[in-house]
Protein backbone atom coordinates (compact mmCIF):
# COMPACT_ATOMS: atom_id res chain seq x y z
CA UNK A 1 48.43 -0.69 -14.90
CA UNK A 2 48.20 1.64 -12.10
CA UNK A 3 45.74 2.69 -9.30
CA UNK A 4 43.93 5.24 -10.68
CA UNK A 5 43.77 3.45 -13.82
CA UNK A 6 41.94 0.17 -12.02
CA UNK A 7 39.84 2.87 -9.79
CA UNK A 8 38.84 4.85 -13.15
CA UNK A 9 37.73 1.38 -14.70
CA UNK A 10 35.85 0.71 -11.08
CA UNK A 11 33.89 3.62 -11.95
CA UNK A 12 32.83 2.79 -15.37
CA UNK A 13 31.74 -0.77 -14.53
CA UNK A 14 29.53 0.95 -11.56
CA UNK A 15 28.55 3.19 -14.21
CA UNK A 16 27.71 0.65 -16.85
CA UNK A 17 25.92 -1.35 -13.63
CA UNK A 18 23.70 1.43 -12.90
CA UNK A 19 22.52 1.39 -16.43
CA UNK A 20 22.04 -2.01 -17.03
CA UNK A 21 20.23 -2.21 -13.73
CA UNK A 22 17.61 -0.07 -14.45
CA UNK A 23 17.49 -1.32 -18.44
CA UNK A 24 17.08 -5.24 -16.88
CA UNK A 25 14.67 -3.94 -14.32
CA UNK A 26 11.87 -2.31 -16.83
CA UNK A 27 12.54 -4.89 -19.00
CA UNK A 28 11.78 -7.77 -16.61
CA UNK A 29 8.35 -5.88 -14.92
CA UNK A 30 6.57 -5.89 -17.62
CA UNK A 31 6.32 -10.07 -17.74
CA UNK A 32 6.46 -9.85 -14.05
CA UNK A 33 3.47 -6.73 -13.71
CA UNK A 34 1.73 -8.50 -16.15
CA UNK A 35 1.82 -12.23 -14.54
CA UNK A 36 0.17 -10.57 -11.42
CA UNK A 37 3.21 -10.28 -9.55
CA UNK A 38 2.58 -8.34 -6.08
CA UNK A 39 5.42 -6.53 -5.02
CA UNK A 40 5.35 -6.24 -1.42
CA UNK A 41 2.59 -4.09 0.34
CA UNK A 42 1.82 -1.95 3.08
CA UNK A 43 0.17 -3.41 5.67
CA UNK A 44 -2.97 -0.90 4.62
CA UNK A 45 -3.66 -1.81 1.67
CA UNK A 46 -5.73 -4.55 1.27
CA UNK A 47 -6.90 -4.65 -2.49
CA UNK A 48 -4.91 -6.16 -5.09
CA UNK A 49 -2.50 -4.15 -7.37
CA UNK A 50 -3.64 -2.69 -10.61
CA UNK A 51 -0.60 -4.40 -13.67
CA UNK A 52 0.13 -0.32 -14.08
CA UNK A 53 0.94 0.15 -10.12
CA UNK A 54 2.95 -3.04 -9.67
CA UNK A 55 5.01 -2.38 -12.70
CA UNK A 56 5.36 0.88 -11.42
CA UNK A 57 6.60 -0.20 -8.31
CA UNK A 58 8.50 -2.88 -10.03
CA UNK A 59 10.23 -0.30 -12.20
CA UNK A 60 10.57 2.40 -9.31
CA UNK A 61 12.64 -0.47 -7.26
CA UNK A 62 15.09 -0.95 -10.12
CA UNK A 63 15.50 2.36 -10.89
CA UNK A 64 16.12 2.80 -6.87
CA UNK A 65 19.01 0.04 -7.32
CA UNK A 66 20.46 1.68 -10.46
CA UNK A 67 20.68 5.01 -8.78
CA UNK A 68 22.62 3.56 -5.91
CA UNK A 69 24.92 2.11 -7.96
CA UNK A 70 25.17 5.21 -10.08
CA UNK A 71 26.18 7.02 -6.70
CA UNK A 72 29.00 4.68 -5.71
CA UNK A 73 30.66 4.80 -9.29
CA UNK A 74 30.67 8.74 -8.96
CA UNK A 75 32.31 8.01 -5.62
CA UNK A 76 34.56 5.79 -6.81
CA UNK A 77 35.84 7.70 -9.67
CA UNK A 78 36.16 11.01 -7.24
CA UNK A 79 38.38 9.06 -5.60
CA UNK A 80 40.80 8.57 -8.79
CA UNK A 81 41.54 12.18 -9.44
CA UNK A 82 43.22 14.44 -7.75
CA UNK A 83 39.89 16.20 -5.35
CA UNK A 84 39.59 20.24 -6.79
CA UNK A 85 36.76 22.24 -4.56
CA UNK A 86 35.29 22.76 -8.34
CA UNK A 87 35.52 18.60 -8.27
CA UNK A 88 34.11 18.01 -5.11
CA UNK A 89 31.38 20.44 -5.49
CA UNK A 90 30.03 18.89 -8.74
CA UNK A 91 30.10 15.66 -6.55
CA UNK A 92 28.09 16.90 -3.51
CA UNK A 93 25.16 18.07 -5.91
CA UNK A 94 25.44 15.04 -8.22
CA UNK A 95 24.87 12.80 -4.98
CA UNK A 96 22.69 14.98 -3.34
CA UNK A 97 19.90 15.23 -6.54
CA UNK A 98 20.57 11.44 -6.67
CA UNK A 99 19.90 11.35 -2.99
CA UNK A 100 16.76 13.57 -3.42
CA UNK A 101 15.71 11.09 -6.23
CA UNK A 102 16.11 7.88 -4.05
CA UNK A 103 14.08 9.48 -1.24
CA UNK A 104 11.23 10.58 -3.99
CA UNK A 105 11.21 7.01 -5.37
CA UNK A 106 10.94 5.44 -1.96
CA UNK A 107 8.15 7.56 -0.63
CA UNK A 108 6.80 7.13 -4.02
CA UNK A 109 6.99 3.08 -4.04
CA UNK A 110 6.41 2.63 -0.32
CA UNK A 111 4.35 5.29 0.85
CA UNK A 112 6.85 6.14 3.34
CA UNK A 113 10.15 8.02 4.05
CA UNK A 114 13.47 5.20 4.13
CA UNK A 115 13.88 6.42 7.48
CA UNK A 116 10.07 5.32 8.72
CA UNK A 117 10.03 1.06 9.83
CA UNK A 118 5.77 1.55 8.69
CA UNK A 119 3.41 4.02 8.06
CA UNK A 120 2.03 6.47 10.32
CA UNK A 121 -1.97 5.13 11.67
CA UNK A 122 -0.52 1.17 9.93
CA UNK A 123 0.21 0.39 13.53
CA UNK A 124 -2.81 0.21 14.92
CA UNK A 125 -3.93 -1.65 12.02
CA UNK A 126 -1.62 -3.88 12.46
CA UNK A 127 -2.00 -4.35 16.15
CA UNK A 128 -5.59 -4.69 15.97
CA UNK A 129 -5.39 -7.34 13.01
């Protein structure tokens, strides 16, 4: 068994991670969305969550994970064959609509960018309460 052999089955475990991630994840917010499970919230919001919003932050959050994972396997496998501009190319716009995804989903779930620690007018909520 060589290297690229182990690295190319590296990248279809990642691959097969990704998937089951995301699979798992919907399949386990429904029970939890429906039990009332509150994902964590912004300091802002003070009502509870609808069973539709928390499973769709539920969901969001393990398609986030899945994504990730689904990044490092492309990675990974890049890595294994012998890099082509054509190769690397594909790569940079697989990972960056991935990326772009991963942002959406985060703004989406959080309210904020990844980059943000809390949510612009939060903190003097927060330092009033």
């Amino acid at each position: 068994m060589d290297l690229q052999h182990i690295i190319e089955t590296a990248g279809r475990f990642m691959d097969f991670a990704g998937v089951a991630v995301m699979v798992i994840g919907a399949l386990v917010s429904i029970p939890m969305a429906l039990r009332g499970f509150q994902p964590r919230r912004l300091p802002s919001e003070s009502e509870p969550l609808s069973v539709y919003r928390s499973y769709r932050q539920l969901l969001g959050r393990s398609i986030l994970l899945g994504l990730e994972l689904l990044v490092a396997a492309d990675i990974i496998r890049s890595v294994a064959v012998t890099p082509t501009f054509e190769g690397v190319g594909v790569l940079a716009i697989i990972v960056l609509i991935r990326t772009f995804l991963s942002f959406s989903l985060e703004l989406e779930i959080t309210g904020r960018w990844p980059w943000q620690t809390q949510r612009e007018g939060s903190s003097a909520q927060s330092a009033a309460g």
